[in-house]
N, C-alpha and C. Protein backbone atom coordinates (compact mmCIF):
# COMPACT_ATOMS: atom_id res chain seq x y z
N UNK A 1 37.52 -37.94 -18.85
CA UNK A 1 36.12 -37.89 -19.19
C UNK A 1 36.02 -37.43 -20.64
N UNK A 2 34.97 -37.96 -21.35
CA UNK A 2 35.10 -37.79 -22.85
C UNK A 2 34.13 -36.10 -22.92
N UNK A 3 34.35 -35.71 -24.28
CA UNK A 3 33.77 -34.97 -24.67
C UNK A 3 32.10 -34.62 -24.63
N UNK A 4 31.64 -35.66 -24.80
CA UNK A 4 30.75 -36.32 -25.27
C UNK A 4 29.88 -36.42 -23.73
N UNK A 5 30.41 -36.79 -22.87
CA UNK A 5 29.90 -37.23 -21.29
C UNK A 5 29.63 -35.43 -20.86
N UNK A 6 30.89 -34.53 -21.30
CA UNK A 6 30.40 -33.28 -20.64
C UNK A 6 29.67 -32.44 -21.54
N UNK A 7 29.44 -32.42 -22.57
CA UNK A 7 28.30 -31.88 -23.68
C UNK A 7 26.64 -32.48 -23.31
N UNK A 8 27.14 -33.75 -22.54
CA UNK A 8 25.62 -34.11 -21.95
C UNK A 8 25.54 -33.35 -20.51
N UNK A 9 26.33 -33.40 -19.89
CA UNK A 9 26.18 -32.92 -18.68
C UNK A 9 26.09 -31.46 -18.79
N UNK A 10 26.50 -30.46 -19.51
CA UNK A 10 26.24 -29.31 -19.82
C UNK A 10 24.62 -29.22 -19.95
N UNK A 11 24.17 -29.73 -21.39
CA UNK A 11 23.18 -29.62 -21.98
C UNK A 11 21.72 -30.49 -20.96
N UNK A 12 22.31 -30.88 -20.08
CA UNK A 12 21.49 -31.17 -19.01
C UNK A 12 21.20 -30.09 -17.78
N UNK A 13 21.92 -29.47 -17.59
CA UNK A 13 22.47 -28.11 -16.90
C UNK A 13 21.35 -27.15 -17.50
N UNK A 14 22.01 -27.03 -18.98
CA UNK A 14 21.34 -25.75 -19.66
C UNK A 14 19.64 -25.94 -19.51
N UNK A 15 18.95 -27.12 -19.59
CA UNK A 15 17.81 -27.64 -19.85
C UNK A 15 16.95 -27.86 -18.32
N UNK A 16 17.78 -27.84 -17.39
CA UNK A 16 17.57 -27.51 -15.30
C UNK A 16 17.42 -25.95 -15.37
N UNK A 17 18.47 -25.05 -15.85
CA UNK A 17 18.50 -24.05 -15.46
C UNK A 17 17.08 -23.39 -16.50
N UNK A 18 16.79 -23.88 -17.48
CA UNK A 18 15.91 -23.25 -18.68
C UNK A 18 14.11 -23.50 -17.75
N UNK A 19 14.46 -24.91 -17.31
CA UNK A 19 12.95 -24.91 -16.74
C UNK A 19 13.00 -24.15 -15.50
N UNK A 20 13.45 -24.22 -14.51
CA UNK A 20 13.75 -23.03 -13.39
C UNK A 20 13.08 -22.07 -14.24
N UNK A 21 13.70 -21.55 -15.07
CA UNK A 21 13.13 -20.02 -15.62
C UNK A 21 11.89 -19.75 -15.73
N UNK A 22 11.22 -20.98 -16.36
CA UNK A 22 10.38 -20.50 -17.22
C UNK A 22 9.06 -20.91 -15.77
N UNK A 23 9.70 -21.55 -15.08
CA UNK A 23 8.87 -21.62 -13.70
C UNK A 23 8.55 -20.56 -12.94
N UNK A 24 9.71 -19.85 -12.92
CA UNK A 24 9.73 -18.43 -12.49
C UNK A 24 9.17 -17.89 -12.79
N UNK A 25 9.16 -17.34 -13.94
CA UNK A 25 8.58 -16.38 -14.93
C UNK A 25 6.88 -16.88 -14.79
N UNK A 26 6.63 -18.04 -15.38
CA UNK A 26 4.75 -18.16 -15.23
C UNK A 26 4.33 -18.17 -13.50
N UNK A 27 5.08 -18.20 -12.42
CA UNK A 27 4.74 -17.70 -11.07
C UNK A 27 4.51 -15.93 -10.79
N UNK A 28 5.88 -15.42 -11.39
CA UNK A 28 5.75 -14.37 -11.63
C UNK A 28 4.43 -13.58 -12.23
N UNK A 29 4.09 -14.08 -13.46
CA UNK A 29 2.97 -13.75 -14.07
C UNK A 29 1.77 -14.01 -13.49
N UNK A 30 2.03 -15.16 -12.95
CA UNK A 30 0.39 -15.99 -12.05
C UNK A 30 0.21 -14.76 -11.09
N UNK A 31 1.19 -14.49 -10.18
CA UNK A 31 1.35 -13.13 -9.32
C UNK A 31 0.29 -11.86 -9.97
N UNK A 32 1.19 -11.68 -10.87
CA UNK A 32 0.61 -10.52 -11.32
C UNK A 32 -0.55 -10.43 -11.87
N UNK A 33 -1.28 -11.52 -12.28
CA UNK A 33 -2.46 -11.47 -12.86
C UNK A 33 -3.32 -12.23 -12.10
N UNK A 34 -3.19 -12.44 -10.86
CA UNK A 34 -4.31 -12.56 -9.28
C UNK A 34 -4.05 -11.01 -8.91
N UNK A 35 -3.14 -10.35 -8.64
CA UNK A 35 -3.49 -8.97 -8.16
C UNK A 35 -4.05 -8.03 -9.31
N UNK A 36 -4.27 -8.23 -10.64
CA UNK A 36 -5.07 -7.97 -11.40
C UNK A 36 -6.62 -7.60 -11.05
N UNK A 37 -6.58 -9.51 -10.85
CA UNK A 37 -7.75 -10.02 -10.63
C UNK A 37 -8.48 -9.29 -9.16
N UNK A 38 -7.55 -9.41 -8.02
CA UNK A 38 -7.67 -8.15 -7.13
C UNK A 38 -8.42 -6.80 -7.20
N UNK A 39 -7.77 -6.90 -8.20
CA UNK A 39 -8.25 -4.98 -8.38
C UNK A 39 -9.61 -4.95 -9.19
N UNK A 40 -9.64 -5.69 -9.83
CA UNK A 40 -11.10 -5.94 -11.03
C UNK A 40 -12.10 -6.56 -9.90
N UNK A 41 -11.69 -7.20 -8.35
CA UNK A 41 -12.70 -7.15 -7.98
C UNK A 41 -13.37 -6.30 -6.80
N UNK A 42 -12.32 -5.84 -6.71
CA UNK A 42 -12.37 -4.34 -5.65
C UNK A 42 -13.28 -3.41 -6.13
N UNK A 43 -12.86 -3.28 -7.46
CA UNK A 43 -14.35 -2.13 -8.11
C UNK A 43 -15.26 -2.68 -8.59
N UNK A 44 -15.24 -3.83 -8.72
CA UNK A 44 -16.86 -4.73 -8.53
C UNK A 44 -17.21 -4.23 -7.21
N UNK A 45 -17.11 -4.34 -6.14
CA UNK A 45 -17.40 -4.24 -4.83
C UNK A 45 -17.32 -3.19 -4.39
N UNK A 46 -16.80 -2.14 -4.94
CA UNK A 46 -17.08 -0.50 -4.61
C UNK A 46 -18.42 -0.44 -5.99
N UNK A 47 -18.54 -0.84 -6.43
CA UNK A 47 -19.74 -1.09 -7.56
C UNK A 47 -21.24 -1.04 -6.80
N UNK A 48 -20.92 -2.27 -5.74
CA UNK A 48 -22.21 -2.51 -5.53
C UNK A 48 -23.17 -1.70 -4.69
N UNK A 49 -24.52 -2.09 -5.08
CA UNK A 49 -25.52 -1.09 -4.24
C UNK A 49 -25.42 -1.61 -2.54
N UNK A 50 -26.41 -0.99 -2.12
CA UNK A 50 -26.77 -1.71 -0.89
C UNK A 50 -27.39 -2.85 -0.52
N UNK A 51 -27.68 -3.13 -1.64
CA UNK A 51 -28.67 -4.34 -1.29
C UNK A 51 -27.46 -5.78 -1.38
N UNK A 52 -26.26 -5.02 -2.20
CA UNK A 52 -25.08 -6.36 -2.01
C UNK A 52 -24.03 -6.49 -0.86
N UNK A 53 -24.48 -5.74 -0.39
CA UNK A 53 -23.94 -5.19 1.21
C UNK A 53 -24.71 -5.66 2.17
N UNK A 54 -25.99 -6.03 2.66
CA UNK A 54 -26.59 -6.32 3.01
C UNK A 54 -26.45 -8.13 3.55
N UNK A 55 -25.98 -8.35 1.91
CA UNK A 55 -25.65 -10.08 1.55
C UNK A 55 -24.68 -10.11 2.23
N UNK A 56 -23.88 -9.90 3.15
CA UNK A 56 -22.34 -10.00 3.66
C UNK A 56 -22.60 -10.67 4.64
N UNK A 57 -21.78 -11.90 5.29
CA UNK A 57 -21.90 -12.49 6.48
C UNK A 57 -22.07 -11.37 7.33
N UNK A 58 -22.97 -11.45 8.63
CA UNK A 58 -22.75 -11.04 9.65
C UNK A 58 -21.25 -10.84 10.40
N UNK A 59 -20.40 -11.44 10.50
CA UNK A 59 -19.37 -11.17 10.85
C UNK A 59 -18.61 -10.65 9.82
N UNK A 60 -18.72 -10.21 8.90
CA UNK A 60 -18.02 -8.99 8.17
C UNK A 60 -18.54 -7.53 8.59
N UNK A 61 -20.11 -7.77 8.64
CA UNK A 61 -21.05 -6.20 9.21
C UNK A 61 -20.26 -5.97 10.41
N UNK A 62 -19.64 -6.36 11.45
CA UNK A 62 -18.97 -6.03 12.43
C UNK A 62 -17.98 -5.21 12.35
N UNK A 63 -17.34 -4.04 12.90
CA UNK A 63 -16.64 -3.15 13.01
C UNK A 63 -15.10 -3.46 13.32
N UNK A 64 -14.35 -3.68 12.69
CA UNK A 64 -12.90 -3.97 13.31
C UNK A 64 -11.94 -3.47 13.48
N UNK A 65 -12.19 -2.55 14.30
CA UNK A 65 -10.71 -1.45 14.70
C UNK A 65 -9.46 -1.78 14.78
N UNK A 66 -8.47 -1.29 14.59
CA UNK A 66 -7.16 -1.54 14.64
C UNK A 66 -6.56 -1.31 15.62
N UNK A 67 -5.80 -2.32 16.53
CA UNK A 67 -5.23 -2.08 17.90
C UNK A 67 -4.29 -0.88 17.66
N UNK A 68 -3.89 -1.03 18.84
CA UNK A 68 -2.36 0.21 18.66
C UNK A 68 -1.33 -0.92 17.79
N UNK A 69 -1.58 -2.25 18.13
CA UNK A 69 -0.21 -2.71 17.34
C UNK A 69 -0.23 -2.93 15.95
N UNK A 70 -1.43 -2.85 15.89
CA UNK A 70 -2.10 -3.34 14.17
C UNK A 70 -1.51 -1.37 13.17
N UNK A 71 -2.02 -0.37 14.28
CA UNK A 71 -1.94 0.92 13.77
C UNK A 71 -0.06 0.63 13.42
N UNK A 72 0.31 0.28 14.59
CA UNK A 72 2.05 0.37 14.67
C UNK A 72 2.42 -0.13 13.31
N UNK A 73 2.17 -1.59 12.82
CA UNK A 73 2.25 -2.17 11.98
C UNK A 73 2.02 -1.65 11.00
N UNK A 74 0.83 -0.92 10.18
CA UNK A 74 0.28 0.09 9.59
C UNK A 74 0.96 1.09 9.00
N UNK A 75 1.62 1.74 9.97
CA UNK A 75 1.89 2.72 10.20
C UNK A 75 3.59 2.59 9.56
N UNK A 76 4.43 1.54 9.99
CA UNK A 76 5.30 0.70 9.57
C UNK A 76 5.35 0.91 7.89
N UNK A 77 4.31 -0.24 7.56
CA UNK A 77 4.18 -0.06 6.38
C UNK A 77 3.80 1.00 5.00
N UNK A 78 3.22 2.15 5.99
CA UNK A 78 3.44 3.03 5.17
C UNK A 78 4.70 3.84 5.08
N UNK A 79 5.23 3.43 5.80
CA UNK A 79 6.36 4.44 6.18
C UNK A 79 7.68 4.09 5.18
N UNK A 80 7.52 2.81 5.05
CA UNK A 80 8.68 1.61 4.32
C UNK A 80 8.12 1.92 2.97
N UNK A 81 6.82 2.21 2.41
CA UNK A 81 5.99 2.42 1.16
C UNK A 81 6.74 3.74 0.73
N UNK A 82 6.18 4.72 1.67
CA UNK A 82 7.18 6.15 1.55
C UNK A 82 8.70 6.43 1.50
N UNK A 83 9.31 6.02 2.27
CA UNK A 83 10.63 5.71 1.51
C UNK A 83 11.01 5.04 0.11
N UNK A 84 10.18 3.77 0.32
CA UNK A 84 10.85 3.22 -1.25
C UNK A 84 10.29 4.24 -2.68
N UNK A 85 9.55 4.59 -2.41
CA UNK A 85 8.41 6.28 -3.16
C UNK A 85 9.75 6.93 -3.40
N UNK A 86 9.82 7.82 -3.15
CA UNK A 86 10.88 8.58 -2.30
C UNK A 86 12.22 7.94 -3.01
N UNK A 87 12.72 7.09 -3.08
CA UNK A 87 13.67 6.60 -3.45
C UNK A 87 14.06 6.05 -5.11
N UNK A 88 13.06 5.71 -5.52
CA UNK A 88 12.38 5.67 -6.95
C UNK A 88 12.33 6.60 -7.78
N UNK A 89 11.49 7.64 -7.14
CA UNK A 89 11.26 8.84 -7.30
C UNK A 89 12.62 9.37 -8.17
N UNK A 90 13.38 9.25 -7.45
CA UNK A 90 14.59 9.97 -8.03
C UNK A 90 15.20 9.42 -9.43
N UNK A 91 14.63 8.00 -9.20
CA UNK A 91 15.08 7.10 -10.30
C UNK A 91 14.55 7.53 -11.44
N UNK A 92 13.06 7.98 -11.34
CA UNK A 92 11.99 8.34 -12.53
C UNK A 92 11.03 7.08 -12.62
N UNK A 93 11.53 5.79 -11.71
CA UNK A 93 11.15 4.52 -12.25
C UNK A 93 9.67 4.96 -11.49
N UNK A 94 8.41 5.09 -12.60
CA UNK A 94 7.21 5.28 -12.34
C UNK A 94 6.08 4.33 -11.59
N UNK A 95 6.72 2.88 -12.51
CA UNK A 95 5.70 1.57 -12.20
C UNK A 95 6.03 1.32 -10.47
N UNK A 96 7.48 1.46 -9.86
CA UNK A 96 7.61 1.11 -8.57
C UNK A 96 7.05 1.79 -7.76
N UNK A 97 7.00 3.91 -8.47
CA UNK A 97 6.24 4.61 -7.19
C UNK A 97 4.81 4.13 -7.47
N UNK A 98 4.49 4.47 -8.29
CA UNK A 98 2.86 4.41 -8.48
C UNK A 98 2.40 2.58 -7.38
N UNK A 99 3.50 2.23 -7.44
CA UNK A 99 2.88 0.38 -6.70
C UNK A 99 3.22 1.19 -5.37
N UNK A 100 3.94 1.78 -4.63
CA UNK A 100 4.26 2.45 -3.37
C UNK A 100 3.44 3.59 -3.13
N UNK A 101 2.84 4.44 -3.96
CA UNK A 101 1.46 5.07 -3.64
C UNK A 101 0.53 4.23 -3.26
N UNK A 102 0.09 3.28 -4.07
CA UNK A 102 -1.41 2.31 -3.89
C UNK A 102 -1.03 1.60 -2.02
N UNK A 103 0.18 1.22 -2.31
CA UNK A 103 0.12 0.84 -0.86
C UNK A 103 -0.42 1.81 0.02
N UNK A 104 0.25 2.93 -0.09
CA UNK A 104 0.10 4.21 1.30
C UNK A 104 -1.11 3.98 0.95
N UNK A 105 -1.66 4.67 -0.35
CA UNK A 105 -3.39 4.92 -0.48
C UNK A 105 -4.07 3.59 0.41
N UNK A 106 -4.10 2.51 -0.05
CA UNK A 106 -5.05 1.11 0.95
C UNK A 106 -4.43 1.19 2.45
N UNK A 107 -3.51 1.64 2.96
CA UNK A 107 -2.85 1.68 4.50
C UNK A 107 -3.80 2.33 4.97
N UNK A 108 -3.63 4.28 4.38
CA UNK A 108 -4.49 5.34 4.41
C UNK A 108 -5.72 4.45 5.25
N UNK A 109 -6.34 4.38 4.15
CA UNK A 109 -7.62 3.49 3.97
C UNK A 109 -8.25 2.57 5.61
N UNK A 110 -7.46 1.77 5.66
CA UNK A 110 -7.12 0.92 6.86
C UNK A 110 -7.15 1.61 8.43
N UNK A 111 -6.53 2.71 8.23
CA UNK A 111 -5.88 3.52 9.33
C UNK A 111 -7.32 4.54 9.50
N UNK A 112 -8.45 4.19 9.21
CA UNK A 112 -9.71 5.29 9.68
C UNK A 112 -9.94 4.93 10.55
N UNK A 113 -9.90 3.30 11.03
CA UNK A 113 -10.40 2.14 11.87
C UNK A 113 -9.73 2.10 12.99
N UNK A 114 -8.26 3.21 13.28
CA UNK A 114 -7.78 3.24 14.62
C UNK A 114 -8.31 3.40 15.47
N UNK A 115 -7.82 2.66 16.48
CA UNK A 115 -8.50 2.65 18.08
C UNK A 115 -7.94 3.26 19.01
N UNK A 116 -6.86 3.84 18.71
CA UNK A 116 -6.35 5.01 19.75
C UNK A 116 -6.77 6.24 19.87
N UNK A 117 -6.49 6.91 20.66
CA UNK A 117 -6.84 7.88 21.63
C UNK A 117 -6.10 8.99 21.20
N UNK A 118 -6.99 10.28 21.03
CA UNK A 118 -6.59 11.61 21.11
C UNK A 118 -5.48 12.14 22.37
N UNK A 119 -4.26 12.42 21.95
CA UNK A 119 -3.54 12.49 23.25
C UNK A 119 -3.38 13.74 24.10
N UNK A 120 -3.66 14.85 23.08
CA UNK A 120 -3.57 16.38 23.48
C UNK A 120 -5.06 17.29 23.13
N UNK A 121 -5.43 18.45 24.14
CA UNK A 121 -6.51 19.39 23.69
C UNK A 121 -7.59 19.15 23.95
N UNK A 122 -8.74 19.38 24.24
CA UNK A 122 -9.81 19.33 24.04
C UNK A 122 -10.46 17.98 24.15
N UNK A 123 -9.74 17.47 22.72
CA UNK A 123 -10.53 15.48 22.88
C UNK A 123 -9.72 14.66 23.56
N UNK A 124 -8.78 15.56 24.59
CA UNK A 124 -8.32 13.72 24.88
C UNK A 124 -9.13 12.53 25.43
N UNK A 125 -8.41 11.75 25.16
CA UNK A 125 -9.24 10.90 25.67
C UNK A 125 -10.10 9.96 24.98
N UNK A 126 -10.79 11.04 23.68
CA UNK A 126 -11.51 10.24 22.78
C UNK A 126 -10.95 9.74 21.82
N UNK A 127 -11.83 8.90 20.80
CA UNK A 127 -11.02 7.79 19.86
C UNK A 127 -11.08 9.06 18.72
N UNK A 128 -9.41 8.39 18.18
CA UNK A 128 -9.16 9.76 16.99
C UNK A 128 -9.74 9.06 15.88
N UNK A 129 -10.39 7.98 15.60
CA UNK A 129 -11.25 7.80 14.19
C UNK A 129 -11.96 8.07 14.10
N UNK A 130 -12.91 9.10 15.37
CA UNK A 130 -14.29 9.76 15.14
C UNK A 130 -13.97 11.35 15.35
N UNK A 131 -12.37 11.81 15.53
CA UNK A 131 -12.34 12.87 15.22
C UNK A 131 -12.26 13.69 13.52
N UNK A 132 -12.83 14.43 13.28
CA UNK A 132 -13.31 15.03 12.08
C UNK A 132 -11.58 15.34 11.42
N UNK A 133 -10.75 15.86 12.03
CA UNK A 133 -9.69 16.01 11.40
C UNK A 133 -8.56 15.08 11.33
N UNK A 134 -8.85 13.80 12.00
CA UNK A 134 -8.15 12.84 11.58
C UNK A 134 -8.45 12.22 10.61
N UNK A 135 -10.11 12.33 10.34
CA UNK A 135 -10.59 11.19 9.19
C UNK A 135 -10.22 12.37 7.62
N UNK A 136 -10.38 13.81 7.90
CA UNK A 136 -9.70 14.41 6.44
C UNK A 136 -8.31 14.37 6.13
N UNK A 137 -7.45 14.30 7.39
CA UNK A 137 -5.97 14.00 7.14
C UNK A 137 -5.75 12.60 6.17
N UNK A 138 -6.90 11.61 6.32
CA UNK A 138 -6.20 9.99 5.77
C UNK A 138 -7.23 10.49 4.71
N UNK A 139 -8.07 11.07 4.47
CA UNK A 139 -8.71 11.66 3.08
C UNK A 139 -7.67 12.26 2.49
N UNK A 140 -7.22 13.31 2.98
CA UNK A 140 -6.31 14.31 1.85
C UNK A 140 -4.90 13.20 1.71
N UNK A 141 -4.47 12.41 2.50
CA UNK A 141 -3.42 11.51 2.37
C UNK A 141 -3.54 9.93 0.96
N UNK A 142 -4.76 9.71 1.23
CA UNK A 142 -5.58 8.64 0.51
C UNK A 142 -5.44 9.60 -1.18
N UNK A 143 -5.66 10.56 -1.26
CA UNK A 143 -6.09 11.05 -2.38
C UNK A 143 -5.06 11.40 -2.67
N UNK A 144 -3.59 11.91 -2.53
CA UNK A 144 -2.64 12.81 -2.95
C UNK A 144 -1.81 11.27 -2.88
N UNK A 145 -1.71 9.86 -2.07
CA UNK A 145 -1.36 8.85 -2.59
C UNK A 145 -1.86 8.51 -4.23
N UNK A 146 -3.12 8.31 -4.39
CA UNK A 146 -3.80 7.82 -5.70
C UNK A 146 -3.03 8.94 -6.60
N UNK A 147 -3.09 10.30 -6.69
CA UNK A 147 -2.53 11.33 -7.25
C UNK A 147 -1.13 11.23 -7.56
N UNK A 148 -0.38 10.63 -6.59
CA UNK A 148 0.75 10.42 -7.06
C UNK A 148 1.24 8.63 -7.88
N UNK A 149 -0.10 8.26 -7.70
CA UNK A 149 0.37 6.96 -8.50
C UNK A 149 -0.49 7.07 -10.25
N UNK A 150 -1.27 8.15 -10.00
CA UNK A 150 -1.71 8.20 -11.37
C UNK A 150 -1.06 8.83 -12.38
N UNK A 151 -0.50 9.92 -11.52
CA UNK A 151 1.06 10.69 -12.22
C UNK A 151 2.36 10.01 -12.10
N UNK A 152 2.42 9.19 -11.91
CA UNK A 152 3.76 8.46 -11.72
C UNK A 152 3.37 7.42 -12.99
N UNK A 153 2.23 7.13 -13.19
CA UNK A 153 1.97 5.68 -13.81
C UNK A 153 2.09 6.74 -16.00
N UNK A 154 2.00 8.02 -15.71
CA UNK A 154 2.29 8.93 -16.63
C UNK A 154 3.13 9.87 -17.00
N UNK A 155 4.07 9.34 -16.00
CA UNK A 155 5.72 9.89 -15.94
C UNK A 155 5.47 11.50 -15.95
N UNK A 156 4.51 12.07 -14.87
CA UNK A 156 4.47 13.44 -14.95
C UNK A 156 4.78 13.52 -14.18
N UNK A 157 5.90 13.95 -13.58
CA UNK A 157 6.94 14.17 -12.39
C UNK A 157 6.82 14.92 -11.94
N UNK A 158 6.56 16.30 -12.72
CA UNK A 158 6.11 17.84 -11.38
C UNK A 158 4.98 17.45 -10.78
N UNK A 159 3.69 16.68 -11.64
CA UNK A 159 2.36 16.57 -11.11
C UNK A 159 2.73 15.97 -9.66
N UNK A 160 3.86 14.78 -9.92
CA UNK A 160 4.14 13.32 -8.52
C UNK A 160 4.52 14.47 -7.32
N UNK A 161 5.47 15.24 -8.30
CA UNK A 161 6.28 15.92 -6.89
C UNK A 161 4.97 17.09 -5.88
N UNK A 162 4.16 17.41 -6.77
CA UNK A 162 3.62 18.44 -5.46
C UNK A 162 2.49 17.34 -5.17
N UNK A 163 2.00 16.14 -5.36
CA UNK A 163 1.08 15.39 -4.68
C UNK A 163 1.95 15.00 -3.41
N UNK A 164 3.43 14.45 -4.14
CA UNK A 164 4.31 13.92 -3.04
C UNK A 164 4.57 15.18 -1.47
N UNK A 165 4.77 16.10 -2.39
CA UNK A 165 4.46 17.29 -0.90
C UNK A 165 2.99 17.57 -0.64
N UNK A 166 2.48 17.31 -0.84
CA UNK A 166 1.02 17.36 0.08
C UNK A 166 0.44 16.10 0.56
N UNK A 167 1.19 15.45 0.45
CA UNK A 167 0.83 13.81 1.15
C UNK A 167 1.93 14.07 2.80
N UNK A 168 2.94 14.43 2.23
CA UNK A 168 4.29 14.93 3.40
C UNK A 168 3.52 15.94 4.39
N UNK A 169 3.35 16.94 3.73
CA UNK A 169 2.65 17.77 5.07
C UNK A 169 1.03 17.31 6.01
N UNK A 170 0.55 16.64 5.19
CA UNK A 170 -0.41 15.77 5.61
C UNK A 170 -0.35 15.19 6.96
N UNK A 171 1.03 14.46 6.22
CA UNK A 171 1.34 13.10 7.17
C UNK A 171 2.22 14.06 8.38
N UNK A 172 2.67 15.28 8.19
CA UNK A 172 3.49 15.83 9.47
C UNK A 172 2.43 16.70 10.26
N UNK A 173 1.25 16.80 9.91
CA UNK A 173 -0.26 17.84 10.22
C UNK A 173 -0.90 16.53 11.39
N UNK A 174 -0.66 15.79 10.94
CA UNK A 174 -1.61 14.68 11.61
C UNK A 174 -0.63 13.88 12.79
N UNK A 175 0.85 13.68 12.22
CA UNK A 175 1.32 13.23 13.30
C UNK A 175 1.94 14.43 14.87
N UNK A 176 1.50 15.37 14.16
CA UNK A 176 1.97 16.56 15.25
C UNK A 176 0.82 16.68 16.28
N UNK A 177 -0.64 16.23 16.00
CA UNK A 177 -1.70 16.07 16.83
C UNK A 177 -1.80 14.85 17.41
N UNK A 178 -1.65 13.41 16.76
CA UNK A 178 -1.99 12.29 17.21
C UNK A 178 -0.63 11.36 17.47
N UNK A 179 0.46 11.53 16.75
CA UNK A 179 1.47 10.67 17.37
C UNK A 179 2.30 11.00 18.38
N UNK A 180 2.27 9.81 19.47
CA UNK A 180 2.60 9.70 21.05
C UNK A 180 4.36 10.06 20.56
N UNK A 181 4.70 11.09 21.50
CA UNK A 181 6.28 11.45 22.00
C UNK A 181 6.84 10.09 21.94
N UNK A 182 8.04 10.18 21.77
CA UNK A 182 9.16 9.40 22.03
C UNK A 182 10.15 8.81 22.75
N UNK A 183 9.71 7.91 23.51
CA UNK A 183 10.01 8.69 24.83
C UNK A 183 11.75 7.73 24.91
N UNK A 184 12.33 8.54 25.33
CA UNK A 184 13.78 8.96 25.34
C UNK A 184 14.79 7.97 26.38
């Protein structure tokens, strides 16, 4: 085979592998600048009055609790959020915790809407999203998430670390009342 035959076949190679890239890369970016777009419209919509609330299909005004499997799932995902936190953390790498706070924080968020049941004391029986100290547990959890992604996103590491322990005891305050035994 001549010289000439594999300098084309190379430079055909180099010019496959170059567009791949650059495919990548503007997907990549497209990514990142719809979850941009995400967020710019989230606080449009924490923006609005009541009267743009009002405008919402009827089947959005509807209430949609979270099964036990939706909580499971939930619950999952914050948990996988908190580890990779946690794991970063050590790295210093800020942009990954602060993206692993926002998760917990919107989970948080999600998880007011549980439909399970108080299992011990007084309320059993009743739904723990209308108990008063479940809904400040995913408050103080919601907020010490955002706290640790606003200090993470500013590489203030003592600030991350005591949000990161008061999100921890939070989350061990709340699962010592509401999460079901294990059963063995």
């Amino acid at each position: 085979m001549s010289y000439r035959v594999i300098a084309a076949c190379l430079l055909v190679f180099s010019l496959v592998f170059a567009g791949v890239g650059l495919i990548h890369a503007q997907t990549v970016k497209g990514k990142e600048d719809a979850k941009k777009e995400d967020k710019k419209e989230e606080k449009k919509d924490e923006g609005k009055t009541d009267e743009g609330k009002d405008e919402k299909k009827d089947d959005e005004k509807e209430e949609k609790y979270l099964t036990h499997h939706e909580a499971e799932e939930t619950m999952e995902a914050m948990e996988k959020a908190w580890n990779k936190l946690k794991m970063n953390l050590k790295n210093k790498r800020g942009d990954v915790v602060a993206e692993q706070a926002d998760i917990i924080a919107d989970h948080a968020a999600k998880f007011r809407k549980y439909d399970g049941e108080v299992l011990t004391g007084d309320e059993k029986g009743k739904k723990a999203r209308d108990q008063k100290d479940f809904k400040e547990w995913l408050d103080k959890l919601e907020e010490a998430a955002k706290e640790i992604s606003k200090q993470a996103n500013k590489s203030k590491w003592d600030k991350v670390d005591e949000a990161k322990e008061k999100a921890g005891d939070t989350c061990g305050a709340c699962h010592d009342v509401y999460q079901p035994e294990e059963e063995d």
